[in-house]
N, C-alpha and C. Protein backbone atom coordinates (compact mmCIF):
# COMPACT_ATOMS: atom_id res chain seq x y z
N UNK A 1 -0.07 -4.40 -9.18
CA UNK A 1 -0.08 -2.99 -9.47
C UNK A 1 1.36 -2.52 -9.70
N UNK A 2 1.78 -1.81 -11.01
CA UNK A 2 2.77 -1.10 -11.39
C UNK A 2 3.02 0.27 -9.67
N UNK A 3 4.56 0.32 -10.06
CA UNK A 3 4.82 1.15 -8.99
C UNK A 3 4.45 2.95 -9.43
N UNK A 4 4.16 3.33 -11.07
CA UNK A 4 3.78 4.04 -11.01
C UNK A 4 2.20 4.46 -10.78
N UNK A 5 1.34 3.52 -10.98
CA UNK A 5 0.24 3.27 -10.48
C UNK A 5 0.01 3.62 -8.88
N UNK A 6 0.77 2.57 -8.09
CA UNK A 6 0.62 3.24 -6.65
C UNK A 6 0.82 5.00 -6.45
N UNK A 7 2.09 4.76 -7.15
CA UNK A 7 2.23 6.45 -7.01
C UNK A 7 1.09 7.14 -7.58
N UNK A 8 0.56 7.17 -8.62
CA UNK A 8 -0.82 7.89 -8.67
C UNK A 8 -1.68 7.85 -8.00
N UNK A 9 -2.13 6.61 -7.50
CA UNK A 9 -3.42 6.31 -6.64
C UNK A 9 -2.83 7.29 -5.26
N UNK A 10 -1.70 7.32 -5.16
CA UNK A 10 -1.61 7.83 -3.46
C UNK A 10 -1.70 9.80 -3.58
N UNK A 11 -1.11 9.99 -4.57
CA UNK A 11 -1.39 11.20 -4.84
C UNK A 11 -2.97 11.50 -5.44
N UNK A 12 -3.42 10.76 -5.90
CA UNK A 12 -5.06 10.80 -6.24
C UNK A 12 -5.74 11.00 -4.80
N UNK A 13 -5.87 9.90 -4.57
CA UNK A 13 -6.16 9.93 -2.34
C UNK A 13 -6.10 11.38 -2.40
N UNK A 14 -4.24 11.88 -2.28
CA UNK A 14 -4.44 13.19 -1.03
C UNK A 14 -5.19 14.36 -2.14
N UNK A 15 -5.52 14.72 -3.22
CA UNK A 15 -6.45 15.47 -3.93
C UNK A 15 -7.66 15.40 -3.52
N UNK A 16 -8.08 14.50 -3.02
CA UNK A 16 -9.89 14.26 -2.57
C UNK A 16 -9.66 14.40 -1.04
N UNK A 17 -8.55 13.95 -0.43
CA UNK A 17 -8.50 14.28 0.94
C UNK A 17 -8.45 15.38 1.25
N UNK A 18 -8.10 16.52 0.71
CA UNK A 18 -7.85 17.74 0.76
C UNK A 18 -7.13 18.24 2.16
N UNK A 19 -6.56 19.40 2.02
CA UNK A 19 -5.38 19.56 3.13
C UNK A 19 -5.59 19.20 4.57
N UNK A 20 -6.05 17.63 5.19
CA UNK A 20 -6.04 17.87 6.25
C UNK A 20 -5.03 17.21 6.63
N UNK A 21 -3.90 16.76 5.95
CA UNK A 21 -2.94 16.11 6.22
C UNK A 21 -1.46 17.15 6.47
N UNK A 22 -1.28 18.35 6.95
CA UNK A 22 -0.11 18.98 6.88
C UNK A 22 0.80 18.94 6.34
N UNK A 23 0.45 18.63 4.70
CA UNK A 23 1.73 18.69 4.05
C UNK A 23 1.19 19.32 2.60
N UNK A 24 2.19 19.31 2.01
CA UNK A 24 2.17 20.18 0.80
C UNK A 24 2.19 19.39 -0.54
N UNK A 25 2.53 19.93 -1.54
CA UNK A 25 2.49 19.05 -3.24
C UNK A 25 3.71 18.00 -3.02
N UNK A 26 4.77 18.21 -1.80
CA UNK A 26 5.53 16.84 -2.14
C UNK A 26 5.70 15.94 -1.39
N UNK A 27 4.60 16.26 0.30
CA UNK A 27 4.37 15.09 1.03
C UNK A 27 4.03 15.27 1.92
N UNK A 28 4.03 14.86 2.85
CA UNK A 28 3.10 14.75 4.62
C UNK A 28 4.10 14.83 6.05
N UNK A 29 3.29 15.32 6.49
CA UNK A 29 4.42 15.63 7.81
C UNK A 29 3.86 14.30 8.38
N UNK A 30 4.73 13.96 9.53
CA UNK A 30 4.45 12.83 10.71
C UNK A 30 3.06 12.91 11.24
N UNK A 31 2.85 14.19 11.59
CA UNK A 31 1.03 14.35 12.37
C UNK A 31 0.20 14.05 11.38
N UNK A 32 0.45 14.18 10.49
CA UNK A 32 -0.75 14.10 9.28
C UNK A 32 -0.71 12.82 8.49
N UNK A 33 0.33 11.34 8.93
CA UNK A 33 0.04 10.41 8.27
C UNK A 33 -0.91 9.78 8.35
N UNK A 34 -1.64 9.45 9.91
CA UNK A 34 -2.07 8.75 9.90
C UNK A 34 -3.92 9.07 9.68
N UNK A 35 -4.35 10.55 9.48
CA UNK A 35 -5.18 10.79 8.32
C UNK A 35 -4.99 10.39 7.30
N UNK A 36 -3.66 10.67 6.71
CA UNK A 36 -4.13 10.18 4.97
C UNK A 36 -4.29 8.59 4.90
N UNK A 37 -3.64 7.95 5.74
CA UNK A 37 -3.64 6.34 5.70
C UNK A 37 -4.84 6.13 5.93
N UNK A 38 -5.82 6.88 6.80
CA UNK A 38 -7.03 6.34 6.78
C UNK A 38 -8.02 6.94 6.53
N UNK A 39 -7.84 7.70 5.63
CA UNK A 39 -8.85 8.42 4.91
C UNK A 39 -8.37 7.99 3.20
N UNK A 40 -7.54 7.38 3.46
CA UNK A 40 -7.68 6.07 1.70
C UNK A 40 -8.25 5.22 1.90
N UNK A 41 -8.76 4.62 0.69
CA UNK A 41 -9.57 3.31 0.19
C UNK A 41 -8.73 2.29 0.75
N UNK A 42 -7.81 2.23 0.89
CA UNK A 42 -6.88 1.18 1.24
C UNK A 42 -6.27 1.40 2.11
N UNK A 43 -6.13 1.11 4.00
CA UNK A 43 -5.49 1.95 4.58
C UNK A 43 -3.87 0.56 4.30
N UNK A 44 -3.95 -0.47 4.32
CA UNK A 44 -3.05 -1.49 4.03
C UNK A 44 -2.56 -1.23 2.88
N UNK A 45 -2.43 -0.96 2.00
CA UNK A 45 -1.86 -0.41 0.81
C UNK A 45 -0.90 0.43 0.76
N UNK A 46 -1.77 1.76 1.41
CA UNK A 46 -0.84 2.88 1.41
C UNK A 46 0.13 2.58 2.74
N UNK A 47 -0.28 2.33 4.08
CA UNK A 47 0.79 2.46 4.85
C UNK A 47 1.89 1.26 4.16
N UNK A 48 1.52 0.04 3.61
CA UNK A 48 3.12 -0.18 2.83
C UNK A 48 3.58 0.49 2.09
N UNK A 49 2.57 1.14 0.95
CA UNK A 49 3.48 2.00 0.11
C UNK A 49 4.41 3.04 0.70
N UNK A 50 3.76 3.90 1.76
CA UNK A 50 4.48 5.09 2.60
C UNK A 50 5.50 4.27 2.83
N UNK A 51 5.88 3.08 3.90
CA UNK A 51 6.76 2.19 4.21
C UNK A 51 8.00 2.17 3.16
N UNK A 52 7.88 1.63 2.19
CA UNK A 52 8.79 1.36 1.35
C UNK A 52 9.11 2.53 0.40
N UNK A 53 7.76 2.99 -0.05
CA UNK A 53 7.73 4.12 -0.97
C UNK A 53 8.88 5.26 -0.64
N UNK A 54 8.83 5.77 0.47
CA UNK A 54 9.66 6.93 1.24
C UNK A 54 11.03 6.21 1.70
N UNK A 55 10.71 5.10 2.27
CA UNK A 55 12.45 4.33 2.42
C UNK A 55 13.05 4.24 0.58
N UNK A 56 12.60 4.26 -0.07
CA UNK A 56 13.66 3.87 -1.44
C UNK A 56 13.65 5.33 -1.87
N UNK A 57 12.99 6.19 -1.54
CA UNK A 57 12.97 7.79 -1.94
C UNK A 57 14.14 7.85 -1.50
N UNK A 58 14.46 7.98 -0.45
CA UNK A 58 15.40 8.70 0.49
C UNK A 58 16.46 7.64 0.59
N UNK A 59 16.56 6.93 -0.10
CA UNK A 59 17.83 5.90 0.13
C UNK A 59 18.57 6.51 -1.41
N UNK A 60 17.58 6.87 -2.35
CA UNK A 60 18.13 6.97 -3.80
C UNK A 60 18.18 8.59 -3.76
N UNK A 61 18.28 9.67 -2.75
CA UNK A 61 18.44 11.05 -2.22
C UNK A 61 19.76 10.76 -1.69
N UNK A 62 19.79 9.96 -0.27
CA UNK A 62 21.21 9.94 0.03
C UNK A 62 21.91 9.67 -0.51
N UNK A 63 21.76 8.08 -0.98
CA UNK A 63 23.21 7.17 -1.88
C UNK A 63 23.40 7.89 -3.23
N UNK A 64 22.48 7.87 -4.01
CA UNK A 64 22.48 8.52 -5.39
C UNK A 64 22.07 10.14 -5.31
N UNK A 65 22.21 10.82 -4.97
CA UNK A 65 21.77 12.07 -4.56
C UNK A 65 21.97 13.13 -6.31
N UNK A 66 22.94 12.46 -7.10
CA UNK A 66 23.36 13.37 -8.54
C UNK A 66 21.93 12.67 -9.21
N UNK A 67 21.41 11.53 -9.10
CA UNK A 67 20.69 10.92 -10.00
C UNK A 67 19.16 11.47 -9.52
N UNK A 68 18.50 11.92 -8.37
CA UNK A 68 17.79 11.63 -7.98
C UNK A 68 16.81 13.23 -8.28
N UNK A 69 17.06 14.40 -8.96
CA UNK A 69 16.01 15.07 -9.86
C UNK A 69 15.22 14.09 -10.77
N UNK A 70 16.20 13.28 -11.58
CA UNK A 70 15.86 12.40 -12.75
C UNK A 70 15.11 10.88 -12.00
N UNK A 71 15.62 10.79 -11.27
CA UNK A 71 14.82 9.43 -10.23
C UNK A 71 13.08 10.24 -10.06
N UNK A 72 12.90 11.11 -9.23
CA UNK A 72 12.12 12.25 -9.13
C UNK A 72 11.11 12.37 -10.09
N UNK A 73 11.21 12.38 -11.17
CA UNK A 73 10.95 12.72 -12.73
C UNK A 73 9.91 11.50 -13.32
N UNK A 74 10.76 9.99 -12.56
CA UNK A 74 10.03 8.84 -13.33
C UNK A 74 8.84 8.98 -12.15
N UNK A 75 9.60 8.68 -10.49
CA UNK A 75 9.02 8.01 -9.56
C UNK A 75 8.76 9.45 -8.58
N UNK A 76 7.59 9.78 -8.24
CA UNK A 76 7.01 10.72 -7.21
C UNK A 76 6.77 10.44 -6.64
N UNK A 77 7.75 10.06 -5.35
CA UNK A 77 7.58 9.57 -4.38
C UNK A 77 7.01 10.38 -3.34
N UNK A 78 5.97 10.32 -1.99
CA UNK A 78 5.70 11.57 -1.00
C UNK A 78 6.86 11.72 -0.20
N UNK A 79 7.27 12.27 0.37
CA UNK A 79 8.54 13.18 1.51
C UNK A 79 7.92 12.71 2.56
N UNK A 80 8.36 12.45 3.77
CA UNK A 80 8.03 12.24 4.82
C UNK A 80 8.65 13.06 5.65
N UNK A 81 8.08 14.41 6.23
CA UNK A 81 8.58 15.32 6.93
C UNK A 81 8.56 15.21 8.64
N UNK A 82 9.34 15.72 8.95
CA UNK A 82 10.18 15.91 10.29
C UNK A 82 8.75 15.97 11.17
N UNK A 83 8.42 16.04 12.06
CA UNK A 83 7.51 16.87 13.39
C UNK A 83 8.14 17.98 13.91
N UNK A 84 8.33 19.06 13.98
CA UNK A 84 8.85 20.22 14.80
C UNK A 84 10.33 20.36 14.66
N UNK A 85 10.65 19.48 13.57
CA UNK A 85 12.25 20.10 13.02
C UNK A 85 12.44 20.01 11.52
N UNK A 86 13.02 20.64 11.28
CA UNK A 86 13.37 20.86 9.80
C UNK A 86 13.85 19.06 9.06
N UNK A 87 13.67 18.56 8.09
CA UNK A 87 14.01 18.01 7.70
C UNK A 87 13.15 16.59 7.17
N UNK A 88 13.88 15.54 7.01
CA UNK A 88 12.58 14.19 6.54
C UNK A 88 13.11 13.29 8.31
N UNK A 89 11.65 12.72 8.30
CA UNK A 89 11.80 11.53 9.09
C UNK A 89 11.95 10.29 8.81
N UNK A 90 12.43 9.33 9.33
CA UNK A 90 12.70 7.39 9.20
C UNK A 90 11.24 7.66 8.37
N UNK A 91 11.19 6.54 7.41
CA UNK A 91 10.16 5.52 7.23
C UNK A 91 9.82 4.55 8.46
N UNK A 92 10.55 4.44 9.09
CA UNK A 92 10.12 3.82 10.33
C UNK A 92 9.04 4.28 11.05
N UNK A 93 8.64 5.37 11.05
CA UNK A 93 7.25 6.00 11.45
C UNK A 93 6.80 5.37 11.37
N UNK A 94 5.86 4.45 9.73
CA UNK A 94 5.06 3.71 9.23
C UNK A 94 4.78 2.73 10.25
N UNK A 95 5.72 2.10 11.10
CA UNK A 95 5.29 0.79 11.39
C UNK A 95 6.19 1.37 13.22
N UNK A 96 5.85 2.43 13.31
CA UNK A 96 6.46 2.57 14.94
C UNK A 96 5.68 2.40 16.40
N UNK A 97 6.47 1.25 16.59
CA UNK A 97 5.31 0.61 18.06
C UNK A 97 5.04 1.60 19.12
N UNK A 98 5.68 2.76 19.33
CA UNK A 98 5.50 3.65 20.44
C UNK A 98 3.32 4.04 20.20
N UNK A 99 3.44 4.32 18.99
CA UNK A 99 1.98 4.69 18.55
C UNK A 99 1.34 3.77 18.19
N UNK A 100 1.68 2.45 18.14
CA UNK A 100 0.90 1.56 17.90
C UNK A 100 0.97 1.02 16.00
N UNK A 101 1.61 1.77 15.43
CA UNK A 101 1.53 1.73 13.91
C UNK A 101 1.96 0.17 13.59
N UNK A 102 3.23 -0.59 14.52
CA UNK A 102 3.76 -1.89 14.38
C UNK A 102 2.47 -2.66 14.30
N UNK A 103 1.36 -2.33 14.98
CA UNK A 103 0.12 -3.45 14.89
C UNK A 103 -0.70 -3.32 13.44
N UNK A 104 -0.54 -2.05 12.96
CA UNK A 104 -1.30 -1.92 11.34
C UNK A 104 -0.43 -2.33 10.35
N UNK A 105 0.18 -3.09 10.04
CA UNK A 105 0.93 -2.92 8.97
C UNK A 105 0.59 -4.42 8.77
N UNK A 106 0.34 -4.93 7.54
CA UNK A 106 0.16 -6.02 7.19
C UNK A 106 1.26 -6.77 5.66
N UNK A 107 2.18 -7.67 6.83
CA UNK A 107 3.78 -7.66 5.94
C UNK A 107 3.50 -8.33 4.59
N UNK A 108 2.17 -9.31 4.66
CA UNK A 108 2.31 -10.06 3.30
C UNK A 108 2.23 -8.71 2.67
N UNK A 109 1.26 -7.72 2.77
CA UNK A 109 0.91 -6.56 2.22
C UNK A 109 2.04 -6.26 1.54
N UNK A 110 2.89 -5.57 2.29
CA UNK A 110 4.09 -4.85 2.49
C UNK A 110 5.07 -5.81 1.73
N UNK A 111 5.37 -7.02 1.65
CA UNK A 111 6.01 -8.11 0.80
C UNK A 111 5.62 -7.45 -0.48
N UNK A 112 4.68 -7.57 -0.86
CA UNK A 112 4.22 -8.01 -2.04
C UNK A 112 3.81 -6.33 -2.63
N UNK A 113 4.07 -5.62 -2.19
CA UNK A 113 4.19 -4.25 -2.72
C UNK A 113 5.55 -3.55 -2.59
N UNK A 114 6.62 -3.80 -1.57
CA UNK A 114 7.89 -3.99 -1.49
C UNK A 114 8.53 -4.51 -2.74
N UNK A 115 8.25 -5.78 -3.41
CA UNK A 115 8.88 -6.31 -4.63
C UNK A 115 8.61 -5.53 -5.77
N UNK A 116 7.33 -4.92 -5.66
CA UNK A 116 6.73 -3.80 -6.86
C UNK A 116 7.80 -3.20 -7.02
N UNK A 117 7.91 -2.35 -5.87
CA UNK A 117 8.50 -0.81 -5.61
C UNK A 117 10.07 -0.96 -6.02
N UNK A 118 10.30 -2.17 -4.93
CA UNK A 118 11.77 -2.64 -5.10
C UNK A 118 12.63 -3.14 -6.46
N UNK A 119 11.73 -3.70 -7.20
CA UNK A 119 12.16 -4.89 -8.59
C UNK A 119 12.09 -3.09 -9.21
N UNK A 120 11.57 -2.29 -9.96
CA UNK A 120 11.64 -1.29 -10.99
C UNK A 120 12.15 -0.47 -10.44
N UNK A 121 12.38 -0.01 -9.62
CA UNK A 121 13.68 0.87 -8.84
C UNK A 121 14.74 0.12 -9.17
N UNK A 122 15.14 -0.92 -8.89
CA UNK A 122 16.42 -1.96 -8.89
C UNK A 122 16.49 -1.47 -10.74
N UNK A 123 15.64 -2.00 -11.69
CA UNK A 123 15.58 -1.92 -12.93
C UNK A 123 15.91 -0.68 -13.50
N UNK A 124 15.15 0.03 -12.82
CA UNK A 124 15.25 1.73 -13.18
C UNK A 124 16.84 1.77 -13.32
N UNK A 125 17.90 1.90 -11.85
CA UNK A 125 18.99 2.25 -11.69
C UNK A 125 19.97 1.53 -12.72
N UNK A 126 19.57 0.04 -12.66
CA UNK A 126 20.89 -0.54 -14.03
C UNK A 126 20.42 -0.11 -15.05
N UNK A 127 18.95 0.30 -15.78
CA UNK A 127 18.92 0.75 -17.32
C UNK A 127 19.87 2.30 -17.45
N UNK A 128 19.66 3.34 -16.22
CA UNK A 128 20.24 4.00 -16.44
C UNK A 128 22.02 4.07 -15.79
N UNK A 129 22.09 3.09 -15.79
CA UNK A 129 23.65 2.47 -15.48
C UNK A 129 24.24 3.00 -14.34
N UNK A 130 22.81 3.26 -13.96
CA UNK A 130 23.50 3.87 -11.89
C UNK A 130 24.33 2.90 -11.04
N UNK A 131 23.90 1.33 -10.91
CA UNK A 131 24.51 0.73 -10.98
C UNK A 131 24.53 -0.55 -11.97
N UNK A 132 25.58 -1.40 -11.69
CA UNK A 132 25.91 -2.56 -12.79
C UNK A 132 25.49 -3.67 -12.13
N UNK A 133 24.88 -4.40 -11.03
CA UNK A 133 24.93 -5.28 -10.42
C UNK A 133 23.58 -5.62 -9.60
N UNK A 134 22.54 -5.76 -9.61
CA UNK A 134 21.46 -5.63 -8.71
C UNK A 134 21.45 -5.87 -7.18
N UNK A 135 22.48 -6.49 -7.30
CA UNK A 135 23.19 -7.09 -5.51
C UNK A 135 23.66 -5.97 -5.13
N UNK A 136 24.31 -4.92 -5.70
CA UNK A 136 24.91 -3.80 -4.85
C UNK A 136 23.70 -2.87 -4.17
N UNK A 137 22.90 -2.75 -5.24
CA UNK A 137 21.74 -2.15 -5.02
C UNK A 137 20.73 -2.62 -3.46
N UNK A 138 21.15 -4.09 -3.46
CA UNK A 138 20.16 -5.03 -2.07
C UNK A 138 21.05 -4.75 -0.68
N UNK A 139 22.19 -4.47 -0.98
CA UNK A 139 23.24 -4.81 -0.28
C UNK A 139 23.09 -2.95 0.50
N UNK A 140 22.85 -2.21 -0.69
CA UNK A 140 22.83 -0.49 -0.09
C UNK A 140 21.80 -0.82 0.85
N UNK A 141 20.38 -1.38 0.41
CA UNK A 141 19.45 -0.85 0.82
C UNK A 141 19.22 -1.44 2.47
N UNK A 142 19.92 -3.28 2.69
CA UNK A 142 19.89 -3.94 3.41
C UNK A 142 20.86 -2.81 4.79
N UNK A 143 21.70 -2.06 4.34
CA UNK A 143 22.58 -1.47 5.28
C UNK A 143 21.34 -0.03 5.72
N UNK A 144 21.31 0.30 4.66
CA UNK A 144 20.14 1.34 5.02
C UNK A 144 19.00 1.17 6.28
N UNK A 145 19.00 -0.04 6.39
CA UNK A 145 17.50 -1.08 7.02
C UNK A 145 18.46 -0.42 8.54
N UNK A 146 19.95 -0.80 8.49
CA UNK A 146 20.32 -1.52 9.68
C UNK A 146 20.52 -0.02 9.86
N UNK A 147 20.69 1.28 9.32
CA UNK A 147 21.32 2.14 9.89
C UNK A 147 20.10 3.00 10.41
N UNK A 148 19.00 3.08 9.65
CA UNK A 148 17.36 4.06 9.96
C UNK A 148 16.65 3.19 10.49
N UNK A 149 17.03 1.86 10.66
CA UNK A 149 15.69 1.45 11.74
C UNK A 149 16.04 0.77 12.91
N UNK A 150 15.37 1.20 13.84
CA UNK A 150 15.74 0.58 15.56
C UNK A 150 15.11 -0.83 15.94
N UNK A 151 13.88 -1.12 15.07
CA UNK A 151 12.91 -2.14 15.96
C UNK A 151 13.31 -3.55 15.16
N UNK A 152 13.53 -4.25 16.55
CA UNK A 152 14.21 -5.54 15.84
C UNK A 152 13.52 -6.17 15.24
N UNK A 153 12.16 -6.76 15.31
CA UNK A 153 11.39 -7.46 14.60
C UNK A 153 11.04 -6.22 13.39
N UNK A 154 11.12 -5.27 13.13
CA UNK A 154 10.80 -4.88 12.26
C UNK A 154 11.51 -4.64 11.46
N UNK A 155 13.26 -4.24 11.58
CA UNK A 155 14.59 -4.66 10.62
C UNK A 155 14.23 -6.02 10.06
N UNK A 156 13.71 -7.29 11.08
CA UNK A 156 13.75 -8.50 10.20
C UNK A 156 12.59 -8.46 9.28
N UNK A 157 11.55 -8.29 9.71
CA UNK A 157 10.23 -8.08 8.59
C UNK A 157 10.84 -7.29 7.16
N UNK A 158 11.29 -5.94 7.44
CA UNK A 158 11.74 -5.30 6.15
C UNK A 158 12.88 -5.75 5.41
N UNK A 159 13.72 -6.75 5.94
CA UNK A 159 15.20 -7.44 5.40
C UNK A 159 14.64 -9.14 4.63
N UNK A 160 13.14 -9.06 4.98
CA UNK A 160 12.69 -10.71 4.45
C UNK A 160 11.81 -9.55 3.00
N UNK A 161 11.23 -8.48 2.97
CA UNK A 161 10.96 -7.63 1.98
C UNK A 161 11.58 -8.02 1.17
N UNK A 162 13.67 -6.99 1.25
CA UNK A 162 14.19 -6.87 0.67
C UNK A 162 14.02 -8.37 0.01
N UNK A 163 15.14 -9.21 0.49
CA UNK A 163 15.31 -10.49 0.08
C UNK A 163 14.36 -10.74 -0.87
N UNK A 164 13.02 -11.41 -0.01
CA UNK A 164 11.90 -11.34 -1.45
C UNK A 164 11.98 -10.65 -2.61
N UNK A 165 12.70 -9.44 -2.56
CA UNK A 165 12.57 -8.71 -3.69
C UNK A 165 13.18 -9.13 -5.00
N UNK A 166 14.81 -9.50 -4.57
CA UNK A 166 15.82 -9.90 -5.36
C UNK A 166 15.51 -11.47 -5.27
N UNK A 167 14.85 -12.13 -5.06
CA UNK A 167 14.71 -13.54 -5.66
C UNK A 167 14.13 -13.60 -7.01
């Protein structure tokens, strides 16, 4: 599946799900993920897509922040909003053992929709000459891993992603 494909299918989902997920036209708060994850056809699908989907959103917001109306434009990614404070939360939600989420996540899943997401993002940025090098790009995102996520087995699960990605 093309990564704009996922992105439709997940925004298709929350149209039939209708607002019980607390969020709006550009994404879901924390209380309301784990309705939409399982009120899709796929709850393995989407929680990788949320996973990665919202980590490369917000990696290409921070790092690239001039590029990212036009990032925006190709790729509609959902927002992953705060709980009771202003702002976005980790993608780490997706897979956070306090709630049990580390036990749903299924990594071949997450591999193999990770390289989707990851390979045409990577592509996206050198056609439009964001960067020149696809390694700088692995290298942002690998630091990103180490700086937004706490859970050790789960930095290594998402750093064997990356990797996979750029092979």
């Amino acid at each position: 599946m093309e990564t704009n494909e996922l992105i439709d299918n997940y925004w298709n989902e929350i149209k039939n799900i209708g607002n019980i997920y607390h969020g709006d036209k550009f994404g879901v708060c924390q209380c309301g993920t784990e309705r939409v994850i399982q009120s899709s056809k796929d709850e393995l699908t989407t929680r990788s897509f949320l996973l990665i989907g919202v980590l490369l959103d917000q990696l290409i917001h921070n790092k690239f922040n001039y590029f990212h109306s036009d990032f925006e434009k190709k790729f509609k990614f959902p927002k992953l909003y705060s709980h009771g404070v202003e702002g976005y939360a980790s993608p780490e939600w997706f897979i956070y053992y306090f709630h049990g989420y580390d036990k749903k996540i299924n990594w071949n899943n997450a591999k193999n929709i990770g390289k989707t997401l990851i390979s045409e993002i990577t592509e996206w940025l050198l056609i439009n000459k964001i960067i020149s090098d696809p390694l700088d790009f692995k290298n942002i995102l690998l630091e990103e891993i180490n700086r937004d996520f706490n859970q050790k087995k789960e930095i290594t699960n998402i750093k064997q992603i990356i990797n996979y990605s750029f092979d």
